[in-house]
C-alpha atoms as a PDB file:
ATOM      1  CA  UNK A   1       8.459   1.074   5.501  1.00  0.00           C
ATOM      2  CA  UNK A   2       7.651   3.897   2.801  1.00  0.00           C
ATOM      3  CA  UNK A   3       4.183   3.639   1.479  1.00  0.00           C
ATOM      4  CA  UNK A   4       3.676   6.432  -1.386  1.00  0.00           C
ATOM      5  CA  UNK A   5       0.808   7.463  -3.385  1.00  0.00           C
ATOM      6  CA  UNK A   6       0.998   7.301  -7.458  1.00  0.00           C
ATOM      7  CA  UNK A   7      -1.268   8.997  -9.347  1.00  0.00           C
ATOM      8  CA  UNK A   8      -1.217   9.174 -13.675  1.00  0.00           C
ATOM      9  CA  UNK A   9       2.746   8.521 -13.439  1.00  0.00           C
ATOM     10  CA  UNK A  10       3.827  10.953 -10.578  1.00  0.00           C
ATOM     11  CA  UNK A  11       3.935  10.652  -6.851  1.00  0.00           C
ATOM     12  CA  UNK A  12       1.197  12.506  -4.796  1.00  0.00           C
ATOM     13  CA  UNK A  13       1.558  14.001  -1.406  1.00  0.00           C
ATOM     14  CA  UNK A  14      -0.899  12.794   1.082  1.00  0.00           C
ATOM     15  CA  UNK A  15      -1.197  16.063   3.108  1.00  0.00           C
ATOM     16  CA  UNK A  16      -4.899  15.207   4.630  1.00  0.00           C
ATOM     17  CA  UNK A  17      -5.682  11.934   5.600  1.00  0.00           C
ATOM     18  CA  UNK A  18      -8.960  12.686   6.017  1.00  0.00           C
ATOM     19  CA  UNK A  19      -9.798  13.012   2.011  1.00  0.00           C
ATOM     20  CA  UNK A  20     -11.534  10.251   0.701  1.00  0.00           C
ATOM     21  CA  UNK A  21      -9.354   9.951  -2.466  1.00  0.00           C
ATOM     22  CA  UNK A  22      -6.722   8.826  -0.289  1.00  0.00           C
ATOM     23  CA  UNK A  23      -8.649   6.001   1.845  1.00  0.00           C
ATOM     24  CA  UNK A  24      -6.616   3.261   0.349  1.00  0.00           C
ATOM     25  CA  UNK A  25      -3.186   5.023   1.822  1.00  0.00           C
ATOM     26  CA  UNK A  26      -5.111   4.970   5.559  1.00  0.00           C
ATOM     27  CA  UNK A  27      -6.025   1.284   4.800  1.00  0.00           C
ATOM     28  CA  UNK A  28      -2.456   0.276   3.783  1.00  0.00           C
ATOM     29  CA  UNK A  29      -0.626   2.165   6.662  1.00  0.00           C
ATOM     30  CA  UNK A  30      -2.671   0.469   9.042  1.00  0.00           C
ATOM     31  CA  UNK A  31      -2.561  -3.091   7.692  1.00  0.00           C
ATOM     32  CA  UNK A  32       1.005  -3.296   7.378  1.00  0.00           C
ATOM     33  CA  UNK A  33       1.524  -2.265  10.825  1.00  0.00           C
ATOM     34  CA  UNK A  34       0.619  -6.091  11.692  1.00  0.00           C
ATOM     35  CA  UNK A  35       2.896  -7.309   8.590  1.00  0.00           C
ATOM     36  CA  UNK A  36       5.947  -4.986   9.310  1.00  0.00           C
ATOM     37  CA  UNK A  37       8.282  -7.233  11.016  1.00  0.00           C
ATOM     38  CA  UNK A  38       8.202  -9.496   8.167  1.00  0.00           C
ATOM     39  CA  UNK A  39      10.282  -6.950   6.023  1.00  0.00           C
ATOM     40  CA  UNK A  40      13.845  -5.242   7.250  1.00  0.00           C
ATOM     41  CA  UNK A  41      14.967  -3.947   4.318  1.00  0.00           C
ATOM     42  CA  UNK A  42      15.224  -0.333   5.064  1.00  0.00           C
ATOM     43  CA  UNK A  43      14.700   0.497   0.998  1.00  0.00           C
ATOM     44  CA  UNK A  44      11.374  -1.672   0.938  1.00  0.00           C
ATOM     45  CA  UNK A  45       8.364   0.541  -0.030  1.00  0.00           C
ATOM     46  CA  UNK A  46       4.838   0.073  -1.543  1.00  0.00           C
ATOM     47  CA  UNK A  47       3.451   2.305  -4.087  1.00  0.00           C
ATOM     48  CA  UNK A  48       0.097   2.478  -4.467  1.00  0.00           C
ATOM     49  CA  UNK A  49      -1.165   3.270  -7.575  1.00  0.00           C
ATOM     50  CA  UNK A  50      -4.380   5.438  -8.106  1.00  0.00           C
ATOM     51  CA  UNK A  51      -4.681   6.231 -11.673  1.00  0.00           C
ATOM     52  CA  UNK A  52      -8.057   4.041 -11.285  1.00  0.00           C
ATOM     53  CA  UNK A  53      -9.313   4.946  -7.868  1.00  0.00           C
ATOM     54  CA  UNK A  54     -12.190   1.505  -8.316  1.00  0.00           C
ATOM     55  CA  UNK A  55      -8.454  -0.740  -8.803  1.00  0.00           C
ATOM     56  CA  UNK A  56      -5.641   0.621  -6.998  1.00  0.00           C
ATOM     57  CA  UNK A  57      -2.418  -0.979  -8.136  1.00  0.00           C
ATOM     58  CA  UNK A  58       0.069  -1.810  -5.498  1.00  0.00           C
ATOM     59  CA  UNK A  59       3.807  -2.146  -6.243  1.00  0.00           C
ATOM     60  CA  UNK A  60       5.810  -3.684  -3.642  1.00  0.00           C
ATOM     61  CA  UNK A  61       9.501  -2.561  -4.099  1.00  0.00           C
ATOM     62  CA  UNK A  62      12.660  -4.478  -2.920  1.00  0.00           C
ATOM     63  CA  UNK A  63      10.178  -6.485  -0.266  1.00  0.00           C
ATOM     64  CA  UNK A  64      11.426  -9.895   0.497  1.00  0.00           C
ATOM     65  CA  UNK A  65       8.839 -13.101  -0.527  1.00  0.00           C
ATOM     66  CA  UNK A  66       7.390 -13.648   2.932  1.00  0.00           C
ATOM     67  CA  UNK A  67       6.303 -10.069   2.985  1.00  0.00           C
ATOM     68  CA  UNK A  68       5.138  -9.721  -0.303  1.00  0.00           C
ATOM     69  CA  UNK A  69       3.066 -12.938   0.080  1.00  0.00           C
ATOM     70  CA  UNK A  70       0.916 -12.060   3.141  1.00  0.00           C
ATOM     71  CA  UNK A  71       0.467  -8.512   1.973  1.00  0.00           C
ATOM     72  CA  UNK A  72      -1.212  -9.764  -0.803  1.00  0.00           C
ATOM     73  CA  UNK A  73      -3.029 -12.378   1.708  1.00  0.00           C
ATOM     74  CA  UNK A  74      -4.402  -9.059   3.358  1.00  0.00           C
ATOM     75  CA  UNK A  75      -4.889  -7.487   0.398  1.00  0.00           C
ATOM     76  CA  UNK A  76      -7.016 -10.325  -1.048  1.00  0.00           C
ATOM     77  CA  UNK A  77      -9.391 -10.264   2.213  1.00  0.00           C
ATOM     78  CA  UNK A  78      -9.706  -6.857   2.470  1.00  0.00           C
ATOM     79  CA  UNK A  79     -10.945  -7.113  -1.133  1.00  0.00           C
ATOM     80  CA  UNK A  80     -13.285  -9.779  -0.480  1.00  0.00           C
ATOM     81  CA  UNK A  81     -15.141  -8.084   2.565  1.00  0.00           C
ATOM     82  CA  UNK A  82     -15.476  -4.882   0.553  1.00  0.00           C
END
């Protein structure tokens, strides 16, 4: 699964993962690794979008329901412990 980085309309390239503008990217990668089966459309990707780096915006494209719903299940905890 594609996860890409949007930022004011245009995609960014995450060349260093070690920049704290692109935490969220690290986060996602690594939560969806538990999620991944869920999804087997080859075309599924999430875009993360960090116009407002406080309220990143994620866009799930051409994932199936089950997917879609416990992403946001993660998503929603994650948010909570923060």
């Amino acid at each position: 699964m594609k996860v890409v980085c949007i930022k004011n309309g245009i995609e960014v390239i995450v060349d260093n993962n070690n920049e704290l503008d692109f935490i969220e990217y690290d986060v996602v990668k690594d939560q969806i690794k538990e999620i991944n089966y869920l999804e087997n459309n080859p075309n599924a990707k999430i875009e993360i979008d960090l116009s407002k780096p406080d309220c990143p915006i994620y866009n799930l494209i051409n994932c199936n329901a089950n997917f879609e719903n416990k992403f946001h299940d993660i998503i929603t905890e994650k948010n909570f412990v923060l």
